[in-house]
C-alpha atoms as a PDB file:
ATOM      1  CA  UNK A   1       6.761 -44.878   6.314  1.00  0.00           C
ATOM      2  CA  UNK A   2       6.431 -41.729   8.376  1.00  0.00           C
ATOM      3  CA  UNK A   3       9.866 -41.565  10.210  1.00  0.00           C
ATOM      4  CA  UNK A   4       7.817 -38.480  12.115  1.00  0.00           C
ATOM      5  CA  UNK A   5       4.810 -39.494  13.354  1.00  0.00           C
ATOM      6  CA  UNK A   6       1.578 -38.112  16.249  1.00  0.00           C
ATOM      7  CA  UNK A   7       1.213 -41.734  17.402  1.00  0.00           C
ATOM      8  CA  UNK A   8       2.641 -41.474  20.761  1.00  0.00           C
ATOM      9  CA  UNK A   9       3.320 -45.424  21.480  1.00  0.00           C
ATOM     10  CA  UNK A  10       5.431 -45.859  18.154  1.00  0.00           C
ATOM     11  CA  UNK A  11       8.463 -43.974  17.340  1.00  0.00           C
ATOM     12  CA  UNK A  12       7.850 -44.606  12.914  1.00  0.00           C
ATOM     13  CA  UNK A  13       4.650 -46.137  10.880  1.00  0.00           C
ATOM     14  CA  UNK A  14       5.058 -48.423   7.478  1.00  0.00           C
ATOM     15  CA  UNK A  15       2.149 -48.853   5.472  1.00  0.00           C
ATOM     16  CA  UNK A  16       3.307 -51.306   2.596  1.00  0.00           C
ATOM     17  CA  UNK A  17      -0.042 -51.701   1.499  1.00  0.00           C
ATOM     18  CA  UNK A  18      -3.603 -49.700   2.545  1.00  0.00           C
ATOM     19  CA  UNK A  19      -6.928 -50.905   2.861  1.00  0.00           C
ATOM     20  CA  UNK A  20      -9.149 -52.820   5.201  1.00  0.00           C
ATOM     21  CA  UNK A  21     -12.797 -53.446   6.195  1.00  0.00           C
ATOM     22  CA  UNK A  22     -14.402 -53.326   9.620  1.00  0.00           C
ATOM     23  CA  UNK A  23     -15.141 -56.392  11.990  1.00  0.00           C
ATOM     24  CA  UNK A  24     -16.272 -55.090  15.508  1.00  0.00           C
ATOM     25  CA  UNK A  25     -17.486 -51.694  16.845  1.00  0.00           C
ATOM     26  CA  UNK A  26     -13.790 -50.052  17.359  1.00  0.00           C
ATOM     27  CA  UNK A  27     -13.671 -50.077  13.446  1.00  0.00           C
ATOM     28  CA  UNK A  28     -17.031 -47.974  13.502  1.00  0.00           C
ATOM     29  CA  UNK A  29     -14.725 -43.967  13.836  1.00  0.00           C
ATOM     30  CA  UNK A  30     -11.980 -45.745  11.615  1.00  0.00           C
ATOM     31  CA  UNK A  31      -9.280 -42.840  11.248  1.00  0.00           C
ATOM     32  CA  UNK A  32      -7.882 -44.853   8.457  1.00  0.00           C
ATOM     33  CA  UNK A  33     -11.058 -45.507   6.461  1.00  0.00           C
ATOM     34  CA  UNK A  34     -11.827 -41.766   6.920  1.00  0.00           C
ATOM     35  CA  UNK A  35      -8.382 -40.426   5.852  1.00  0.00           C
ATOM     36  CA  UNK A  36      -7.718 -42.728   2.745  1.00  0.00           C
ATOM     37  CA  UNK A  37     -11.058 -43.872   1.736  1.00  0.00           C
ATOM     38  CA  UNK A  38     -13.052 -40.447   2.446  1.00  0.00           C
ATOM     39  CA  UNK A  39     -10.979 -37.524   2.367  1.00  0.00           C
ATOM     40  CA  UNK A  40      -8.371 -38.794  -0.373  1.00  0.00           C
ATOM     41  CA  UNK A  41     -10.972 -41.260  -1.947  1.00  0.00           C
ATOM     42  CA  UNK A  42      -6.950 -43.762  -2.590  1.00  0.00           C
ATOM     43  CA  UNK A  43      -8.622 -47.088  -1.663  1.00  0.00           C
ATOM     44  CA  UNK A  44     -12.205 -48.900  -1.419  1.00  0.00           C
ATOM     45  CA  UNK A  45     -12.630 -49.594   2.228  1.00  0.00           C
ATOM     46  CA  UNK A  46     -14.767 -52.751   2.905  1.00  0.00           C
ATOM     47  CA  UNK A  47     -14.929 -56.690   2.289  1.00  0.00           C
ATOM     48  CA  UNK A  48     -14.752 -56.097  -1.387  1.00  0.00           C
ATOM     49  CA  UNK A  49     -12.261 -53.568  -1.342  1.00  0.00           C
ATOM     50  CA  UNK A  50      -9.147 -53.487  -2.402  1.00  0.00           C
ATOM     51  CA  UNK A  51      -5.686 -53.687  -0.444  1.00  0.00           C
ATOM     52  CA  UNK A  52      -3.553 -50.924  -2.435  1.00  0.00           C
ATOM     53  CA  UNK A  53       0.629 -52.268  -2.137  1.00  0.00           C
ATOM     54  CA  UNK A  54       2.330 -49.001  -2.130  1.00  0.00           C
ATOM     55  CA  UNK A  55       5.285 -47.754  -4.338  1.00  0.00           C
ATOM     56  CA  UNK A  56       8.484 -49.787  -4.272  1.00  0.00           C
ATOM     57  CA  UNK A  57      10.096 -46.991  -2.836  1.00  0.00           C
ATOM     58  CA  UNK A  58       8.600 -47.954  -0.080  1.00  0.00           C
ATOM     59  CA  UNK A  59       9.651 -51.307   0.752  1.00  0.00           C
ATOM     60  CA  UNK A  60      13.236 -49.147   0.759  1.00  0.00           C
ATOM     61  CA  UNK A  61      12.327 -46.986   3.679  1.00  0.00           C
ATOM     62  CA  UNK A  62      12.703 -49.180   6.737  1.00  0.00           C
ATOM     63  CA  UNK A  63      16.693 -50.304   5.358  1.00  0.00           C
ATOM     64  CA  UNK A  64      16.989 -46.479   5.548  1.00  0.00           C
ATOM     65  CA  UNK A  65      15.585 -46.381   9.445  1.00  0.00           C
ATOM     66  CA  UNK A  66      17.708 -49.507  10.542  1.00  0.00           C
ATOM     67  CA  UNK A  67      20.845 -47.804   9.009  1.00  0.00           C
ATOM     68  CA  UNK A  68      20.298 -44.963  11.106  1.00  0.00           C
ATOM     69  CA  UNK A  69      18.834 -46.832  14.191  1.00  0.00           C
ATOM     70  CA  UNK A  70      22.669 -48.764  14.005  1.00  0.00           C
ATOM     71  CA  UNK A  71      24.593 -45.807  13.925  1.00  0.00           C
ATOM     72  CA  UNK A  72      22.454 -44.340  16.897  1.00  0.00           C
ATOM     73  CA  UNK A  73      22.952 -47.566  18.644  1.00  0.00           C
ATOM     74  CA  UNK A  74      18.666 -47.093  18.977  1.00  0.00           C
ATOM     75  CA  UNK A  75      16.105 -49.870  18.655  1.00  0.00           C
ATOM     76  CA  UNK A  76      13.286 -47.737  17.669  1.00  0.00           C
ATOM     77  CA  UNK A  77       9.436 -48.916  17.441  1.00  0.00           C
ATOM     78  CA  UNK A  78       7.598 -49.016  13.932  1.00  0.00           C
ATOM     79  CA  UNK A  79       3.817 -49.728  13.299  1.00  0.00           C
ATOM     80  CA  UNK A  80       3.529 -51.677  10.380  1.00  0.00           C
ATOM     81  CA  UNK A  81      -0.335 -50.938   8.601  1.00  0.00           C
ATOM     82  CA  UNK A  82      -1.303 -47.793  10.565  1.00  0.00           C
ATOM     83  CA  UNK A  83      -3.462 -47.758   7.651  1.00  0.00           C
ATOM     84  CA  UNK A  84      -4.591 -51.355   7.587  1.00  0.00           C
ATOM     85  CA  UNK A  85      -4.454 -54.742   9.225  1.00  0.00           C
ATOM     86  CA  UNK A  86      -1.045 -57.130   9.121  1.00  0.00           C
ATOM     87  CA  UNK A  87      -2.810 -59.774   9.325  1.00  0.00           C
ATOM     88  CA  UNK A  88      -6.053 -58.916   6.855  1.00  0.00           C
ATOM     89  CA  UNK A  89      -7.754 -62.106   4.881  1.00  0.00           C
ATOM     90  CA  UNK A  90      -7.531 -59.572   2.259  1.00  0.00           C
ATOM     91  CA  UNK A  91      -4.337 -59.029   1.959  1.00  0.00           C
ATOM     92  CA  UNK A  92      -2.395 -61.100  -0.498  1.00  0.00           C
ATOM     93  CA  UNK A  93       0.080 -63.587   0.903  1.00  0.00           C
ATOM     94  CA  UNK A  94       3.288 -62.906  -1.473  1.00  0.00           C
ATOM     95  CA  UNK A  95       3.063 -59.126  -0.187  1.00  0.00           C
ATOM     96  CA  UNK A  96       2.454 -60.506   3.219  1.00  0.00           C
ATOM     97  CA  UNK A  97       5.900 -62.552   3.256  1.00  0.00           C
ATOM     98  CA  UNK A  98       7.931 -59.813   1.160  1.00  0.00           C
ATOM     99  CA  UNK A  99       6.904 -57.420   4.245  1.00  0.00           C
ATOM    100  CA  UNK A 100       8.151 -60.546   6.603  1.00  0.00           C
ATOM    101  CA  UNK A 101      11.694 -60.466   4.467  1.00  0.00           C
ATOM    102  CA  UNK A 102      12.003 -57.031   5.350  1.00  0.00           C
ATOM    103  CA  UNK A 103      11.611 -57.328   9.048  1.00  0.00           C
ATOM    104  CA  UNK A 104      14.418 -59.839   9.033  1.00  0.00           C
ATOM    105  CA  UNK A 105      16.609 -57.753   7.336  1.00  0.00           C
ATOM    106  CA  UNK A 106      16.295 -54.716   9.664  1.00  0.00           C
ATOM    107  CA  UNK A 107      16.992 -56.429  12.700  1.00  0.00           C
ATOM    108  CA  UNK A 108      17.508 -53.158  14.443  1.00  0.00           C
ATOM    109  CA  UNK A 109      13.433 -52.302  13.872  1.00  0.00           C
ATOM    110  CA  UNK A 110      11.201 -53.343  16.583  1.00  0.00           C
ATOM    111  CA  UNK A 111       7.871 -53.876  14.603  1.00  0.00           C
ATOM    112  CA  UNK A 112       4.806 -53.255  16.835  1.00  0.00           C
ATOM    113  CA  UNK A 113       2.186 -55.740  14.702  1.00  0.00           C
ATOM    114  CA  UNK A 114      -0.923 -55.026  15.588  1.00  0.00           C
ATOM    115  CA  UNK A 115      -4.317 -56.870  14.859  1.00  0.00           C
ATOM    116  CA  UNK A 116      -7.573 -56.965  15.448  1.00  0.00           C
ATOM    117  CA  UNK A 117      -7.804 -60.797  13.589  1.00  0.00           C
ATOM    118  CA  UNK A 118      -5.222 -62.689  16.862  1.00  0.00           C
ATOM    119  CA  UNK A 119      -6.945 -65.421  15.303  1.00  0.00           C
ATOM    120  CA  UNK A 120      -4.758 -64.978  12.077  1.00  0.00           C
ATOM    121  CA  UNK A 121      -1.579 -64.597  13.153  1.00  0.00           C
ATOM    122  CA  UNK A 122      -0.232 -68.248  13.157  1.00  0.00           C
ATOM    123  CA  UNK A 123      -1.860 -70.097   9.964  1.00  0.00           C
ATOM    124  CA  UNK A 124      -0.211 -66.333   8.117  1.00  0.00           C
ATOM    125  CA  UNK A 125       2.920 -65.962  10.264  1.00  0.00           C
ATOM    126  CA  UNK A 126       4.264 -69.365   9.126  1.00  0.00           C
ATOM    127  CA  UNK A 127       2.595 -68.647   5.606  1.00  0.00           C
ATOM    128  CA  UNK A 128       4.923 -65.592   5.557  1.00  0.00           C
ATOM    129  CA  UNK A 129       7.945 -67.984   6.568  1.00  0.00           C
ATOM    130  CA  UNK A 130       7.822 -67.530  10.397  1.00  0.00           C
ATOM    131  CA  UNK A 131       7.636 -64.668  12.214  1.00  0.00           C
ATOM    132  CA  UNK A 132      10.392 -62.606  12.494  1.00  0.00           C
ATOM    133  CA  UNK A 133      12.043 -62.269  16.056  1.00  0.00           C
ATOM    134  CA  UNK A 134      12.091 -58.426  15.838  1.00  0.00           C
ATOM    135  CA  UNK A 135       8.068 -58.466  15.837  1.00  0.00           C
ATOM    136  CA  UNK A 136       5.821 -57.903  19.128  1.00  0.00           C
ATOM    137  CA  UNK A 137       2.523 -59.284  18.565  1.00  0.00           C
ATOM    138  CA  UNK A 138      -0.557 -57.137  19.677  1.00  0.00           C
ATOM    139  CA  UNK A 139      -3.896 -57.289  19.765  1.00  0.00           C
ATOM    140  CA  UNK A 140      -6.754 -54.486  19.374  1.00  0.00           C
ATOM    141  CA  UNK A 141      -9.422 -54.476  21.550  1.00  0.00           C
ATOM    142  CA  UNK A 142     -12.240 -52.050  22.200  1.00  0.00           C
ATOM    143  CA  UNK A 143     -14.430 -53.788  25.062  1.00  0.00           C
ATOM    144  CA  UNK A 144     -14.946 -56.805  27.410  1.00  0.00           C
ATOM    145  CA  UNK A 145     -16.360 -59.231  24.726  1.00  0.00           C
ATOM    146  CA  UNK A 146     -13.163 -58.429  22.073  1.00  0.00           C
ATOM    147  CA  UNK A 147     -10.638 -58.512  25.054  1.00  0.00           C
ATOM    148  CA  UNK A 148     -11.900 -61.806  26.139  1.00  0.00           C
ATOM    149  CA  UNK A 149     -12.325 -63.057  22.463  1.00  0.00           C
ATOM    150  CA  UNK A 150      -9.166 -61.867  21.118  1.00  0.00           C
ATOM    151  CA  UNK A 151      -6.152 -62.240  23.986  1.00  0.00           C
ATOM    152  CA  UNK A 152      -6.352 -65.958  23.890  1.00  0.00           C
ATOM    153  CA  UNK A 153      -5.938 -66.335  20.672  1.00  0.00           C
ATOM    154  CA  UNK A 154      -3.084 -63.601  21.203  1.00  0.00           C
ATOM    155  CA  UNK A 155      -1.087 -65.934  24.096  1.00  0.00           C
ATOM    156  CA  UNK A 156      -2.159 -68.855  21.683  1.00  0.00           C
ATOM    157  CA  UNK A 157       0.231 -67.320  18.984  1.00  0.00           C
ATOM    158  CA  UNK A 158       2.992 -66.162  21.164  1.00  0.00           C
ATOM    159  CA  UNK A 159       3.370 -69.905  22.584  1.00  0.00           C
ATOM    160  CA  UNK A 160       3.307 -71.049  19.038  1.00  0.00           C
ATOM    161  CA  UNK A 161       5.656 -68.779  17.153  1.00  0.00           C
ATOM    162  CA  UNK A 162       7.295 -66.453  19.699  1.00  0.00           C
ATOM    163  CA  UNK A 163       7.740 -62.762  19.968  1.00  0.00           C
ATOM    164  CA  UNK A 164       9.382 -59.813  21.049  1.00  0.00           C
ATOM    165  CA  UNK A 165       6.261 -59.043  23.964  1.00  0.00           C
ATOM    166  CA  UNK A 166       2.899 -59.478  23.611  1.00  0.00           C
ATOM    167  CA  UNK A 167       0.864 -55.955  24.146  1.00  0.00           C
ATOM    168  CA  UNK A 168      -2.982 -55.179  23.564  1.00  0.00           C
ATOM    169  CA  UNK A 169      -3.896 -51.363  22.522  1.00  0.00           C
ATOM    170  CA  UNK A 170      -7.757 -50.699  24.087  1.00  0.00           C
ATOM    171  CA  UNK A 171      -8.094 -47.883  21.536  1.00  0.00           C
ATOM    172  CA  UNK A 172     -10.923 -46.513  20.582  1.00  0.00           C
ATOM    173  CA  UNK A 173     -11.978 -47.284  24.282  1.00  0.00           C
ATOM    174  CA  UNK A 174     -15.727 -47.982  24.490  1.00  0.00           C
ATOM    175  CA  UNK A 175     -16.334 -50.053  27.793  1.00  0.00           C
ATOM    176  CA  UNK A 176     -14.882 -50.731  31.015  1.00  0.00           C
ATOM    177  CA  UNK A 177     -12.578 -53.261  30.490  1.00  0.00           C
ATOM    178  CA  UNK A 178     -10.918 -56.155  33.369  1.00  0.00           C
ATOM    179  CA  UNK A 179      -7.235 -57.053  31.994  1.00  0.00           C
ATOM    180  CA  UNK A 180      -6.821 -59.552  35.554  1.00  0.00           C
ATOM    181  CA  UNK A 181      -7.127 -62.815  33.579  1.00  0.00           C
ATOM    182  CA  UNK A 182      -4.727 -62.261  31.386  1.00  0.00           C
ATOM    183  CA  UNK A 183      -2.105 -59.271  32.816  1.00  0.00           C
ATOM    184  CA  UNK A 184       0.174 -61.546  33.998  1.00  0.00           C
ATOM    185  CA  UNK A 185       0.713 -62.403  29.783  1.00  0.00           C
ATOM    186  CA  UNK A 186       1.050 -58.626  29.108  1.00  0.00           C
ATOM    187  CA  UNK A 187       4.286 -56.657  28.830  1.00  0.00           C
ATOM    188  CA  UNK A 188       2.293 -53.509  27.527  1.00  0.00           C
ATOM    189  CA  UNK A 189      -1.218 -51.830  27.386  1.00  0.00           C
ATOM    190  CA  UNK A 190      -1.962 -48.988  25.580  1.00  0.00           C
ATOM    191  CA  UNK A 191      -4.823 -46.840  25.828  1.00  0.00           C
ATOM    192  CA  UNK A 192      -6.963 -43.893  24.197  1.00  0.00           C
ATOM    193  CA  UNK A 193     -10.458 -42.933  24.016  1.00  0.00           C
ATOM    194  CA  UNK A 194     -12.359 -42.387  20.608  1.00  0.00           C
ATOM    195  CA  UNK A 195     -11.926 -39.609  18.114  1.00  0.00           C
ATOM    196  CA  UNK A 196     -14.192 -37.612  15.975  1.00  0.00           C
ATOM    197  CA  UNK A 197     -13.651 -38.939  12.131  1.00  0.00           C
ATOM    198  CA  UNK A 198     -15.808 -36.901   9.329  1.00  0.00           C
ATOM    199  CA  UNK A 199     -19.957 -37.885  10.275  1.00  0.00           C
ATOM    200  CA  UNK A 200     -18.722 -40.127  13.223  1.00  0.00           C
ATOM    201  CA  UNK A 201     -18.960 -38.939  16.637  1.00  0.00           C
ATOM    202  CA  UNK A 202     -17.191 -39.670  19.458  1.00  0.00           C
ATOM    203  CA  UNK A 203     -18.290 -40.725  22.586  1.00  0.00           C
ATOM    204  CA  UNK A 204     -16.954 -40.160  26.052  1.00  0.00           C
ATOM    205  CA  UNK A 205     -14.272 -41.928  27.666  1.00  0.00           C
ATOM    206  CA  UNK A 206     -15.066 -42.897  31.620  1.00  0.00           C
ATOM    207  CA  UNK A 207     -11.573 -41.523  32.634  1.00  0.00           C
ATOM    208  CA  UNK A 208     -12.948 -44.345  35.663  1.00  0.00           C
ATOM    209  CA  UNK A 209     -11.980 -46.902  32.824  1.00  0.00           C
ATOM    210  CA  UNK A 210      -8.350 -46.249  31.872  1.00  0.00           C
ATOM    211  CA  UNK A 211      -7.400 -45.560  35.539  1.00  0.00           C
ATOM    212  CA  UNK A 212      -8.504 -48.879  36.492  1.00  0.00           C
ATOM    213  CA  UNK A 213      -6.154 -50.459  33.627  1.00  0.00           C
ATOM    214  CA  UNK A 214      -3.603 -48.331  34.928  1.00  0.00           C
ATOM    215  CA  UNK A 215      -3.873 -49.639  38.442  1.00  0.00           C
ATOM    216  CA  UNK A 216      -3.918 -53.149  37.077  1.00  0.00           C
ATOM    217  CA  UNK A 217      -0.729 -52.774  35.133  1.00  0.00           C
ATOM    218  CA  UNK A 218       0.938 -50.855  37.886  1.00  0.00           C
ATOM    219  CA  UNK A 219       0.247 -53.953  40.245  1.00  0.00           C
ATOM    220  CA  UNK A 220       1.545 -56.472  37.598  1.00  0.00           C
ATOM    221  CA  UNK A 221       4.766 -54.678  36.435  1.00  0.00           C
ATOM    222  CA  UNK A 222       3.024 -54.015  32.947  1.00  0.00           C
ATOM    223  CA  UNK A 223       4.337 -50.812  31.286  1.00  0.00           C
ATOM    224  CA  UNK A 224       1.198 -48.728  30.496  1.00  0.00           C
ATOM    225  CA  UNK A 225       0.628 -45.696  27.837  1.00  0.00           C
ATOM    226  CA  UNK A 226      -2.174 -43.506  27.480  1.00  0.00           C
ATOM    227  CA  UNK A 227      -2.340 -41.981  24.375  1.00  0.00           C
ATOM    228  CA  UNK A 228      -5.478 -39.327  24.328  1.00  0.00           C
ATOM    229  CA  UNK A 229      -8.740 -38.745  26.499  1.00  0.00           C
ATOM    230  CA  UNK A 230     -10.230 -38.613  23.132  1.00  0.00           C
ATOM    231  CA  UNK A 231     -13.285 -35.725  22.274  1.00  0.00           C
ATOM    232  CA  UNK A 232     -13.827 -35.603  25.950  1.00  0.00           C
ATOM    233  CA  UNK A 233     -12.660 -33.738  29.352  1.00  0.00           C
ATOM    234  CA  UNK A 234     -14.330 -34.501  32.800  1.00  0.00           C
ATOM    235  CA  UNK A 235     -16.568 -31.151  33.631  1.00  0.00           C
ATOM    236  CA  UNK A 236     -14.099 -30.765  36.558  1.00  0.00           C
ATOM    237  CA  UNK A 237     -11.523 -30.789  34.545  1.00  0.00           C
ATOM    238  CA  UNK A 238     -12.591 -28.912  32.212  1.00  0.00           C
ATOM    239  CA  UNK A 239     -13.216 -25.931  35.109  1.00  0.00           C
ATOM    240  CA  UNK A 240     -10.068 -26.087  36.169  1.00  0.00           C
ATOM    241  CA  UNK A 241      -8.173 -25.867  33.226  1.00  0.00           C
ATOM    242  CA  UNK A 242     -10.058 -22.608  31.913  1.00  0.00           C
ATOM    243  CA  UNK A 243     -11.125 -25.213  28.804  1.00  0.00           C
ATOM    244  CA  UNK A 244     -14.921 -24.213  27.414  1.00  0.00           C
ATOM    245  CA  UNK A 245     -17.010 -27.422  25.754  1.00  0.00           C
ATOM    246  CA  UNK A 246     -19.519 -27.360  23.196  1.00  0.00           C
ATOM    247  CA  UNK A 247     -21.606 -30.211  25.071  1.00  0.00           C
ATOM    248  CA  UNK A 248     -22.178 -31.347  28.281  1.00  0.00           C
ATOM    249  CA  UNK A 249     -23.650 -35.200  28.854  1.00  0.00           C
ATOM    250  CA  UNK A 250     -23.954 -37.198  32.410  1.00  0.00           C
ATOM    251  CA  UNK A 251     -23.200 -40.915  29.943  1.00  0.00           C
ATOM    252  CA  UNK A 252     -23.499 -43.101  33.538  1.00  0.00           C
ATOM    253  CA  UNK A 253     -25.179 -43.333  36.375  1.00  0.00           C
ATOM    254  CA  UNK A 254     -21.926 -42.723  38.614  1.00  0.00           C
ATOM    255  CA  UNK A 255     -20.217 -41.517  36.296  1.00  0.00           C
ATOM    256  CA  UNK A 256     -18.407 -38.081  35.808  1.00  0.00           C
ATOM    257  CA  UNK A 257     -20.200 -35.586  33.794  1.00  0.00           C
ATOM    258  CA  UNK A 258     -18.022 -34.961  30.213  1.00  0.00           C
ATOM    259  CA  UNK A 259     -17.380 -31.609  28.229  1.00  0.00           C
ATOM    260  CA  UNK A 260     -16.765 -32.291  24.578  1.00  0.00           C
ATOM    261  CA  UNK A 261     -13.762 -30.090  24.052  1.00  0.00           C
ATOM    262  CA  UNK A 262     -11.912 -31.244  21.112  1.00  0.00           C
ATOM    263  CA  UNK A 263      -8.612 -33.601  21.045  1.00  0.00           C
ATOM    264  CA  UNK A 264      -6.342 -30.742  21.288  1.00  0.00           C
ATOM    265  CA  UNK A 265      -7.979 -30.015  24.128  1.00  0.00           C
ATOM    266  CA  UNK A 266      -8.624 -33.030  25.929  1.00  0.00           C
ATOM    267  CA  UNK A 267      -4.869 -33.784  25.795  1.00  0.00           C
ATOM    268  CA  UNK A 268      -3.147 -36.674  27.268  1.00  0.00           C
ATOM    269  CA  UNK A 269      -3.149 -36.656  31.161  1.00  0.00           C
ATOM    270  CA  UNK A 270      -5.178 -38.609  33.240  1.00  0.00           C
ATOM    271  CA  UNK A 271      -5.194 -38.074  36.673  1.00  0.00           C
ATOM    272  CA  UNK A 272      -2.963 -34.964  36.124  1.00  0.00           C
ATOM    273  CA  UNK A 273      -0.079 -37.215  34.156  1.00  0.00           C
ATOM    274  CA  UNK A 274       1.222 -38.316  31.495  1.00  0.00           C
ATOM    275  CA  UNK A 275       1.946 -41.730  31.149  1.00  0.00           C
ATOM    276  CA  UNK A 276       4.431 -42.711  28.529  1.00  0.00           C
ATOM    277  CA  UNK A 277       5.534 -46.198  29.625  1.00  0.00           C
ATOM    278  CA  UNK A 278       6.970 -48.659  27.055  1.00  0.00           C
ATOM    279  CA  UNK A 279       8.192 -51.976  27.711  1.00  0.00           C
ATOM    280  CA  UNK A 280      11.659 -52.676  29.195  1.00  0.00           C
ATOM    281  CA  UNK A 281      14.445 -52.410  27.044  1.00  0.00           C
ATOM    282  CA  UNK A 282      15.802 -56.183  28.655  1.00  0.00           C
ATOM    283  CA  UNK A 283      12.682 -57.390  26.836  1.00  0.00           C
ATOM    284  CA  UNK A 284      13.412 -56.348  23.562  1.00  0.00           C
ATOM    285  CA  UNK A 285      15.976 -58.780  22.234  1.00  0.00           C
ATOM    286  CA  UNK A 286      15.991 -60.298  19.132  1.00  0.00           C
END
């Protein structure tokens, strides 16, 4: 677990076991697969990979963050499998349902489990012996076609098993996205546009895009987070803010023209803002 961590929408991450394998174009600039299959060469990325369970010690770590969340009186949010999928076919189901046991017993956790396989949550959740009440069940998607394929099945397992809030992270965002038909199910959306990860590059993100979600969630009383522009500023922007890109693209037709600047760069404000927006605290109950 990092009890410090850069991921803006998640206050602690818990990887009890590492290792994955893609299934749709968001998986394509993998930070994961880059970090721990690439640069540290820990774990076989890929259908016929392996899912690494990590030290003991670390099934310790989150009884150490709900002792301190208690004294705090704090409820804070922790990312199980930054470095994988929760609900991987992969995955074993014994280390599955011991990472189930410990979200029961660390009631004051709110575990942020996030998929891009909605489709596996129920038949693994009640493998696992239920899922715990302390869990909000998300869903990954990176375009149109996954956000229609994948928040059905998403509502489908929140009527089935219950949860915390249902939220969907549109990160790496790749397409214009409509969340209308299914907002109203939605306590959260996250997004963040793609990052450069070793030989893959990065396209732009259509700022056009994430203000639109924005608007959406505003009108629907959805909290909404933005994590990063990604590798890309608006040329505007860029001008204004005295920031200097190494490319310059026009990606649509009506589109504004980009400046690859870098992450750092690129920061987090769209429109001028930050938005930082998590779900109500009323919500959160267990």
């Amino acid at each position: 677990m990092g009890e410090i961590t850069s991921i803006s929408w998640t206050d602690a991450t818990w990887n009890p076991w590492t290792g994955c394998q893609k299934v749709s174009p968001g998986c394509d600039g993998c930070y994961a697969e880059h970090l721990m299959e690439r640069r540290f060469g820990r774990v076989e990325w890929g259908p016929h990979g392996e899912r690494r369970q990590a030290a003991k010690r670390s099934f310790r770590l989150p009884y150490r963050l709900d002792r301190k969340a208690a004294k705090r009186g704090e409820r804070p949010f922790v990312f199980p499998l930054s470095l994988g999928d929760i609900f991987d076919n992969r995955a074993p189901e014994p280390l599955r349902r011991a990472v189930f046991d410990v979200m029961r017993a660390t009631p004051n956790l709110l575990y942020l489990a996030l998929t891009k396989r909605p489709g596996n949550i129920i038949p693994m959740a009640e493998a696992a012996g239920g899922l715990p009440p302390n869990v909000a069940l998300g869903t990954s998607c990176e375009d149109q076609v996954r956000f229609d394929q994948r928040m059905p099945q998403l509502v489908e397992a929140q009527g089935a098993l219950g949860s915390a809030f249902l939220f969907v992270s549109i990160e790496p965002f790749l397409s214009e996205i409509d969340a209308s038909r299914h907002i109203d199910q939605l306590q959260w959306i996250i997004t963040g546009g793609p990052t450069d990860q070793g030989p893959y590059k990065a396209p732009p993100l259509n700022p056009r895009w994430a203000v639109q979600l924005r608007d959406q969630a505003a009108a629907a009383g959805v909290a909404f987070h933005h994590k990063q522009n990604g590798e890309w500023l608006p040329a505007e922007d860029a001008k204004r803010l005295g920031v200097k890109g190494s490319e310059t693209v026009h990606p649509w037709k009506w589109g504004p023209a980009m400046v690859r600047v870098g992450r750092r760069q690129a920061g987090r404000l769209l429109e001028g803002r930050i938005y930082d927006a998590r779900p109500e605290a009323a919500r959160l109950a267990a």
